[in-house]
Protein backbone atom coordinates (compact mmCIF):
# COMPACT_ATOMS: atom_id res chain seq x y z
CA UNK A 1 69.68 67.59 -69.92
CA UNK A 2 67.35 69.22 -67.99
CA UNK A 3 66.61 68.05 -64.25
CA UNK A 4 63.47 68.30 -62.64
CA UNK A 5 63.17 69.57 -59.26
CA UNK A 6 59.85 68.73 -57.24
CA UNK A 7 59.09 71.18 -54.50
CA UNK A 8 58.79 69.87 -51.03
CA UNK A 9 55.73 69.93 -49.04
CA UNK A 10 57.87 71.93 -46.17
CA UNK A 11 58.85 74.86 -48.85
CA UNK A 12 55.45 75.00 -50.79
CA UNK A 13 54.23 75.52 -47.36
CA UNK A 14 56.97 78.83 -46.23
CA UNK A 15 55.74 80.30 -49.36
CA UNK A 16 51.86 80.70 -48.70
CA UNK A 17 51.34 83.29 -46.12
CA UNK A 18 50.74 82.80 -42.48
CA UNK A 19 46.91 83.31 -42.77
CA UNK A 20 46.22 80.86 -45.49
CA UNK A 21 48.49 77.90 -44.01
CA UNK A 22 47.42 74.95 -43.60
CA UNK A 23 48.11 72.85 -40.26
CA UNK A 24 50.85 70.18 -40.95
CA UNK A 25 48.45 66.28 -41.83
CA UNK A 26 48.86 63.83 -38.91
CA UNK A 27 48.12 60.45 -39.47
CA UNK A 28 44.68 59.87 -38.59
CA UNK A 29 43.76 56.87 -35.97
CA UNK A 30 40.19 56.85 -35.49
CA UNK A 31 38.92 56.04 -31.75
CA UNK A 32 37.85 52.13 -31.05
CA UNK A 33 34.33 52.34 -29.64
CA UNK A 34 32.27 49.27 -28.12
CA UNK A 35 30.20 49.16 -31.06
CA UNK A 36 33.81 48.81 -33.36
CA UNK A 37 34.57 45.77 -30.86
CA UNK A 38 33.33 42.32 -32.76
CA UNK A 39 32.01 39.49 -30.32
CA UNK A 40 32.55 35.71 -30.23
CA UNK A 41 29.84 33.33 -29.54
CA UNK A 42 30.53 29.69 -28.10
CA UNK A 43 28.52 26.72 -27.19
CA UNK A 44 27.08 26.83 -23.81
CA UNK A 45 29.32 24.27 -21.51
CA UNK A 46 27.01 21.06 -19.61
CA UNK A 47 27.52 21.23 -15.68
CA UNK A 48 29.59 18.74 -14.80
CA UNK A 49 27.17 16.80 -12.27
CA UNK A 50 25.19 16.90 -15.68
CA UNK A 51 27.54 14.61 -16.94
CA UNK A 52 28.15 12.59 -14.25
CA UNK A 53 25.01 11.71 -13.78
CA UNK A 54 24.28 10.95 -17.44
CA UNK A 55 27.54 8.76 -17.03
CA UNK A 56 26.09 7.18 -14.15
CA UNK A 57 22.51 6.56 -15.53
CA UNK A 58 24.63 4.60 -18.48
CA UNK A 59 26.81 2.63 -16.41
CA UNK A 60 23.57 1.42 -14.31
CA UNK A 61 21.67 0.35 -17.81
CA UNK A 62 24.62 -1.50 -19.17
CA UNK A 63 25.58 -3.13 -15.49
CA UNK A 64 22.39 -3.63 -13.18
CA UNK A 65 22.43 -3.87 -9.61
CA UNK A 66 20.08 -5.77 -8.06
CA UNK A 67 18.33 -3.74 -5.24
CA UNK A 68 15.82 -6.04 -4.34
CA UNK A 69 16.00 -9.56 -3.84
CA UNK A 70 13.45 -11.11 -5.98
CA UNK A 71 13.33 -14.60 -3.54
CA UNK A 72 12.41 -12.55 -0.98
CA UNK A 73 8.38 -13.97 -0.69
CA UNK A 74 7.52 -12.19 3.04
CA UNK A 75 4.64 -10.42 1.15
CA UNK A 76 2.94 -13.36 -0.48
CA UNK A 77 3.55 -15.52 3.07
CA UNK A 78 2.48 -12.32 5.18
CA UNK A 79 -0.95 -11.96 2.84
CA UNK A 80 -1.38 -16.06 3.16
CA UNK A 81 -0.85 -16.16 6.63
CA UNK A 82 -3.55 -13.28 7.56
CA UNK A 83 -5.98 -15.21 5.57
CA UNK A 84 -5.64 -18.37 7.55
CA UNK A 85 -6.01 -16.69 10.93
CA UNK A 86 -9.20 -14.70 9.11
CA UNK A 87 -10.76 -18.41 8.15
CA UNK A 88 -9.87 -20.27 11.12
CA UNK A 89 -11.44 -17.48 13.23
CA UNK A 90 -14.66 -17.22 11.00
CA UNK A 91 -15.33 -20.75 11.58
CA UNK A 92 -14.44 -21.09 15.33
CA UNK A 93 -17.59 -18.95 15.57
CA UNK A 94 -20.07 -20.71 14.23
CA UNK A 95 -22.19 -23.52 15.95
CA UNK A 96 -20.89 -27.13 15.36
CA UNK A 97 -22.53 -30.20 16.65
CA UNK A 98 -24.89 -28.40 19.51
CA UNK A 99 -21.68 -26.50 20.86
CA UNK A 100 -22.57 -23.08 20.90
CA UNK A 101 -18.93 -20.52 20.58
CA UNK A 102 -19.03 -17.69 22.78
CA UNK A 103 -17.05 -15.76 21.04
CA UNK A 104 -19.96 -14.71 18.48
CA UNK A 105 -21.37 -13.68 22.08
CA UNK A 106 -18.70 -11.54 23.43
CA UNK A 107 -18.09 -9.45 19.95
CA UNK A 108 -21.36 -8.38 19.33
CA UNK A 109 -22.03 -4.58 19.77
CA UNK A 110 -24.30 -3.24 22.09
CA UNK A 111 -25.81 0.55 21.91
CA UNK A 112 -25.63 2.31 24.70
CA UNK A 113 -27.82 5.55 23.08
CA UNK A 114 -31.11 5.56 21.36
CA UNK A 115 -28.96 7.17 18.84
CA UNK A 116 -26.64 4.38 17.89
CA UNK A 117 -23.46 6.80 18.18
CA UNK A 118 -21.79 5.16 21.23
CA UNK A 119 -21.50 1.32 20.81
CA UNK A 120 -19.55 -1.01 23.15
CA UNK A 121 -18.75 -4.83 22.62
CA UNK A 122 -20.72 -7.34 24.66
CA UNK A 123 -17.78 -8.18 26.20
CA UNK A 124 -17.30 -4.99 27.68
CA UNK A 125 -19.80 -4.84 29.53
CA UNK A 126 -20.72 -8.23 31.01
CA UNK A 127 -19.05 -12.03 31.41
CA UNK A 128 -19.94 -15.02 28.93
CA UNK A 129 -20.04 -17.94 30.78
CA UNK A 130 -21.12 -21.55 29.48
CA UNK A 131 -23.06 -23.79 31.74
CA UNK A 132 -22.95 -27.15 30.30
CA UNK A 133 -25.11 -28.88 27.78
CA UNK A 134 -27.66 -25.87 26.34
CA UNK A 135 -27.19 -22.92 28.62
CA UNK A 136 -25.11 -20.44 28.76
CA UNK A 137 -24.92 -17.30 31.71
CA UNK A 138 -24.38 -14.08 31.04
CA UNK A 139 -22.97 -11.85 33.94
CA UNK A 140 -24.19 -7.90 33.04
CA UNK A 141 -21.84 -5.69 35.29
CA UNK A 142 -24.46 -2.77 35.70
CA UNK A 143 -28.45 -3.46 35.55
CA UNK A 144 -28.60 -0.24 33.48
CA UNK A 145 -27.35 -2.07 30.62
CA UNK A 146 -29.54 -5.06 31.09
CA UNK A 147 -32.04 -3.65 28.83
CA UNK A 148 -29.21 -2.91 25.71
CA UNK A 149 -27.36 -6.37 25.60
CA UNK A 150 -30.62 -8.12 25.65
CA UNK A 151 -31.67 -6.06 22.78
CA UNK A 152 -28.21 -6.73 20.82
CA UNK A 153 -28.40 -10.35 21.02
CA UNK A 154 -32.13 -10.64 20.03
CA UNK A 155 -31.56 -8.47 17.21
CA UNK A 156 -28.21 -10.37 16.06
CA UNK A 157 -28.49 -13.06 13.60
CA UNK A 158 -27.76 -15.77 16.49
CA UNK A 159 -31.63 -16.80 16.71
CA UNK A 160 -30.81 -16.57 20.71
CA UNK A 161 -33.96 -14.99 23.29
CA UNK A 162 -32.13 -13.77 26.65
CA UNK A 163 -34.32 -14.47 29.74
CA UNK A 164 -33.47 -12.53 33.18
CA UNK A 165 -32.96 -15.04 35.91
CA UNK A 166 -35.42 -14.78 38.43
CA UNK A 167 -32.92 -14.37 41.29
CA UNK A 168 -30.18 -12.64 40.29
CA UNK A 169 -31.07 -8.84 38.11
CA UNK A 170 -28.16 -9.24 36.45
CA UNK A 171 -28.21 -11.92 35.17
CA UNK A 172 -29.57 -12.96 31.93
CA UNK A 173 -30.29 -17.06 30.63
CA UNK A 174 -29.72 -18.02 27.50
CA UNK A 175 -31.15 -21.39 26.45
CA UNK A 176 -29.40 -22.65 23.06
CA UNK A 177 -31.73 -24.48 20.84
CA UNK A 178 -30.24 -27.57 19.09
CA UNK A 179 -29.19 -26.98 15.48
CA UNK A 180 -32.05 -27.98 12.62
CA UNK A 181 -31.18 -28.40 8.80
CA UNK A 182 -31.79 -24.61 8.68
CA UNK A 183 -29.64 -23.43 10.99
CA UNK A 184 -26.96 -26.42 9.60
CA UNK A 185 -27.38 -24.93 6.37
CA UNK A 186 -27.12 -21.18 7.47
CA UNK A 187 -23.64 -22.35 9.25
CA UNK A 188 -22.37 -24.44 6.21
CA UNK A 189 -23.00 -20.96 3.81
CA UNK A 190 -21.39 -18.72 6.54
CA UNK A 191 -18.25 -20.79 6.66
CA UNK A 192 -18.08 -21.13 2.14
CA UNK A 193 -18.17 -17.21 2.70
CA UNK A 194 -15.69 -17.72 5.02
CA UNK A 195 -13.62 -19.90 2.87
CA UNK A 196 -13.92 -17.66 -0.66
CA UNK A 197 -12.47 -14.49 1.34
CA UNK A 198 -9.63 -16.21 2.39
CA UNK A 199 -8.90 -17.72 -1.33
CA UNK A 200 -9.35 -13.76 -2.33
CA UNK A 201 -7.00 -12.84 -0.16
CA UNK A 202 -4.32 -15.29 -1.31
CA UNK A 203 -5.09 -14.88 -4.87
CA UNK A 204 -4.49 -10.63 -4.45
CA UNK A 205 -1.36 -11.46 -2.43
CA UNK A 206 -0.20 -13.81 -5.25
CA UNK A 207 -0.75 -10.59 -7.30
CA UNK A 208 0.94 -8.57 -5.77
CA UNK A 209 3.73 -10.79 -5.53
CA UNK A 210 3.51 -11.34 -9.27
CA UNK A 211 3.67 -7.96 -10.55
CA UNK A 212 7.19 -6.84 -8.30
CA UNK A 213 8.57 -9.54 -9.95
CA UNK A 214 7.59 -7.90 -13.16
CA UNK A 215 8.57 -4.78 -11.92
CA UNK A 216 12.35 -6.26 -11.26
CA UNK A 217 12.28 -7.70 -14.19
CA UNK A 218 11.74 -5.05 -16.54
CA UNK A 219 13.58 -2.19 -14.56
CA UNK A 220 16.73 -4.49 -14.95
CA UNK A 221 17.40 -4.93 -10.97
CA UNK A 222 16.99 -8.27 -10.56
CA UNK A 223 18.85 -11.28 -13.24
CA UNK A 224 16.04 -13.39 -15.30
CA UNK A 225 17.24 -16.65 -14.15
CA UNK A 226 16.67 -15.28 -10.47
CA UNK A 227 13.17 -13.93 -11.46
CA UNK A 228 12.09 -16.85 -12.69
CA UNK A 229 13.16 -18.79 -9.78
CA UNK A 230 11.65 -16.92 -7.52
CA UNK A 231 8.40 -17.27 -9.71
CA UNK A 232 8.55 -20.82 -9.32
CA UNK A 233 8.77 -20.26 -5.34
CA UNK A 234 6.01 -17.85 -5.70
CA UNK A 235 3.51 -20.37 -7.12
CA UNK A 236 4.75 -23.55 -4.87
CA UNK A 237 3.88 -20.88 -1.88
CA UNK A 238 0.46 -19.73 -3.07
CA UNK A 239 -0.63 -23.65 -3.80
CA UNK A 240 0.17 -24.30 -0.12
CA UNK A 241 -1.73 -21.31 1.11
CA UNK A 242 -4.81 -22.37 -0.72
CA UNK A 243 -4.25 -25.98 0.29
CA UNK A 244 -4.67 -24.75 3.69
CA UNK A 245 -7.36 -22.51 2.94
CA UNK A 246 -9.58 -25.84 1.81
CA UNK A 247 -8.52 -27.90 4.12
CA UNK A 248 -9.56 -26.20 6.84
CA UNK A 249 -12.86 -25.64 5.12
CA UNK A 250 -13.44 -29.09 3.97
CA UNK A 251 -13.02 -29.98 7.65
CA UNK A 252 -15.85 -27.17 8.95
CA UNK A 253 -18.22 -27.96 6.78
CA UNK A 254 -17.78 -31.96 7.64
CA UNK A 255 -18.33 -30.89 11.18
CA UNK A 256 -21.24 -28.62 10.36
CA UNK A 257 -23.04 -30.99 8.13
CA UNK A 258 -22.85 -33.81 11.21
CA UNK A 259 -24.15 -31.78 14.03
């Protein structure tokens, strides 16, 4: 039998001459370059506070805290309570039964340019003082204004005439006439003006009122047993307000309507 005997690589290679040989193979291991590296992508991570807060904004849905107390009526009683002092002052100054108020005297303004930029009340520049029965004084502090407060009470809707007083320059008389059906009239309208201001201004602080209890309601910070308790409260309040309002009225315009 014949054997067969395979020539190695390494004596192949002594048998080609020195000019034709061929450098010995080494394994081959190619160089890793950045664009050989592969790349991962993951899902962005939320921010903690992120979460926290989103935790937070469901824990205060499911469980409401009540920052507001919905009883708490200071709003509606402030608003009532400003249009009572409003009324009761609107009607102190108007006439009632030949009694002249002189209040309406002291607030009215007087100009002290032709101009009508630099206006003063009456009361700042001279002293109301009632004389009994249908006359009342007035004291002018300098006789340079003489001239302007006679000119703001003639042109005021008083339907007064000042007259100077023969022995004193500054002093100014002024006779009160007694009160006709016109000028009855005239006071009984003033005072119903009087009276629907102050039942606008209770109505728009019942409003008000109404729609923070709304508000509480349907931002969750207040229970619906409490809101509608304090609704109750709300309306109780604003029928005594207007009750007032009325009464004190009813009362002026009995008084007016007499004189």
């Amino acid at each position: 039998m014949y054997r067969i005997i395979r020539p190695s690589f390494t004596s192949i290679r002594q048998r080609i001459p020195g000019n034709l040989r061929l450098p010995c193979p080494t394994p081959f291991t190619s160089p890793i370059t950045l664009q050989d590296r592969s790349f991962t992508c993951s899902p962005t991570l939320s921010k903690k506070k992120d979460k926290a807060k989103k935790t937070s904004d469901t824990a205060t849905a499911s469980n409401p805290v009540a920052s507001e107390d919905p009883s708490d009526l200071s709003q509606l009683q402030t608003g009532i309570s400003n249009a009572v002092a409003r009324l009761k002052d609107d009607l102190s100054k108007l006439r009632a039964g030949g009694r002249f108020n002189t209040a309406s005297l002291e607030g009215l303004k007087v100009q002290l340019s032709k101009d009508g930029h630099e206006s003063v009340k009456l009361r700042d520049l001279a002293q109301v003082v009632p004389k009994g029965g249908r006359m009342v004084t007035i004291l002018v502090s300098e006789e340079e204004h003489i001239k302007s407060v006679t000119s703001a009470i003639i042109s005021s809707n008083l339907s007064l005439t000042p007259q100077p007083d023969p022995h004193n320059s500054l002093q100014l008389n002024l006779p009160i006439p007694p009160p006709t059906k016109e000028s009855r009239d005239q006071s009984v309208q003033a005072a119903k003006q009087a009276f629907e201001r102050a039942t606008s201004t209770v109505r728009d602080s019942r409003g008000a009122m109404h729609k923070r209890l709304q508000d509480l309601q349907k931002k969750k910070l207040a229970r619906p047993d409490d809101v509608r308790k304090a609704h109750d409260q709300m309306e109780k309040a604003t029928d005594k307000g207007q009750k007032e309002v009325k009464d004190l009225f009813d009362a002026a315009k009995k008084t007016l309507e007499q004189a």
